[in-house]
N, C-alpha and C. Protein backbone atom coordinates (compact mmCIF):
# COMPACT_ATOMS: atom_id res chain seq x y z
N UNK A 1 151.57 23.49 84.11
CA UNK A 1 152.92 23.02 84.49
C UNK A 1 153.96 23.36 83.41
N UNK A 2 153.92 23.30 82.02
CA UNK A 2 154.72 23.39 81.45
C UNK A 2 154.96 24.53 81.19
N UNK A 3 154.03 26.04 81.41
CA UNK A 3 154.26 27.30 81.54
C UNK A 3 155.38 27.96 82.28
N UNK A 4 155.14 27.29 83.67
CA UNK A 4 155.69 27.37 85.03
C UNK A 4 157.61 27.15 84.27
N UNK A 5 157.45 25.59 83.58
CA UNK A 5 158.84 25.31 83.49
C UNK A 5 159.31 25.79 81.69
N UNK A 6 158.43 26.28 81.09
CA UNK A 6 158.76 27.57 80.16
C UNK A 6 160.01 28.27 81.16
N UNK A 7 158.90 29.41 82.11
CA UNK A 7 159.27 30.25 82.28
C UNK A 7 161.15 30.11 83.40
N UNK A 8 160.51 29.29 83.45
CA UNK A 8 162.23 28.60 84.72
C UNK A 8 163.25 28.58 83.57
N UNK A 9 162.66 27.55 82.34
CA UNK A 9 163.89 27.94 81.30
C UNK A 9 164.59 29.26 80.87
N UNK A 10 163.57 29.98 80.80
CA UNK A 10 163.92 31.13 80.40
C UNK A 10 164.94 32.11 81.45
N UNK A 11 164.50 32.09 82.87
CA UNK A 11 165.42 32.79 83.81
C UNK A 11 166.63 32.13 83.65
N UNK A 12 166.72 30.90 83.41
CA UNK A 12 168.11 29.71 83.56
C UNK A 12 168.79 30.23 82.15
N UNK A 13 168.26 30.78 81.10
CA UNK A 13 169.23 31.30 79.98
C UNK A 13 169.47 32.98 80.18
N UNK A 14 168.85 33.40 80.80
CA UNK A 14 168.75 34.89 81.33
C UNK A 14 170.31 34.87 82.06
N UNK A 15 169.96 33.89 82.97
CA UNK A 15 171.51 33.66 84.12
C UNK A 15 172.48 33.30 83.27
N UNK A 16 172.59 32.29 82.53
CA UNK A 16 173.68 32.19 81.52
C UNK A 16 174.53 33.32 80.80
N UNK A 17 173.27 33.80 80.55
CA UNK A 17 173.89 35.16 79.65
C UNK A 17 174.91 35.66 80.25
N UNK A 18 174.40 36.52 81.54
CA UNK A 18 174.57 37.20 82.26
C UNK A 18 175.96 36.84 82.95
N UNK A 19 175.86 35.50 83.06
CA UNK A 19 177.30 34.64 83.26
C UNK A 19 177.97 34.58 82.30
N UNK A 20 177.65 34.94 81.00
CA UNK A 20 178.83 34.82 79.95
C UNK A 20 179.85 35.93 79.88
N UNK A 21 178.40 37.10 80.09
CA UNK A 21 178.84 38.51 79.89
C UNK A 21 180.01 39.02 80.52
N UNK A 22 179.60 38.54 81.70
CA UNK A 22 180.50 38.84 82.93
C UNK A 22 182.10 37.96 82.32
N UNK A 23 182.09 36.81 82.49
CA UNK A 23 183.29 36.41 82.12
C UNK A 23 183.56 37.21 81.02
N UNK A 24 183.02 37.72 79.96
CA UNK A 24 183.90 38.01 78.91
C UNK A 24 184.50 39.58 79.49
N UNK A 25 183.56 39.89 80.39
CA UNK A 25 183.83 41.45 80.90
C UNK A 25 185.57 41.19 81.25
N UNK A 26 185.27 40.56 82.82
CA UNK A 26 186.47 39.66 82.85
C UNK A 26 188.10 39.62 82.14
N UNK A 27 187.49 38.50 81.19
CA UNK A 27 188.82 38.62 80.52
C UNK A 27 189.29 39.74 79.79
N UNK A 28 188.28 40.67 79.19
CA UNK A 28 189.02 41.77 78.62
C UNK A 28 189.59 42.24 79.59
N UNK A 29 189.54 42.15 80.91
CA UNK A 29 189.96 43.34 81.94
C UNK A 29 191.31 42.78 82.04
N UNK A 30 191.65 41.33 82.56
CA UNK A 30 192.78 40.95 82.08
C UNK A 30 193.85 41.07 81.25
N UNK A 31 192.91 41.25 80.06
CA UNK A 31 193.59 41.19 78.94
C UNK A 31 194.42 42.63 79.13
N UNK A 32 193.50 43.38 79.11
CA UNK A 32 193.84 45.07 79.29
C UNK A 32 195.23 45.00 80.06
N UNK A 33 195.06 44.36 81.25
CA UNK A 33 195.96 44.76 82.67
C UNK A 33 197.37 43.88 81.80
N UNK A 34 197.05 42.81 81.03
CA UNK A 34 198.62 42.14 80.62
C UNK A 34 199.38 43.00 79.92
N UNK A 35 198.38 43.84 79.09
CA UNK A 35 199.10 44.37 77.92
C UNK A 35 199.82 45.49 78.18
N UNK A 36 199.39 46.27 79.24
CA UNK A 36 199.91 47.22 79.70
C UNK A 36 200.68 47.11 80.42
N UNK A 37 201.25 46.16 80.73
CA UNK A 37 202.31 45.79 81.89
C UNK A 37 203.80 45.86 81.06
């Protein structure tokens, strides 16, 4: 059991990441599009 919910932790910080990344992708793109305006 506690393998099982190892491994769940691990996808659940995998997704985080992946959710951070993205937002930061994100705001640079923003950022980009303000500055050039």
């Amino acid at each position: 059991m506690p393998k099982i919910l190892k491994k769940h932790l691990n996808q659940s910080i995998m997704l985080m990441v992946i959710f951070i990344d993205l937002n930061m992708f994100f705001i640079g793109i923003k950022r980009i599009d303000l500055s050039c305006e």
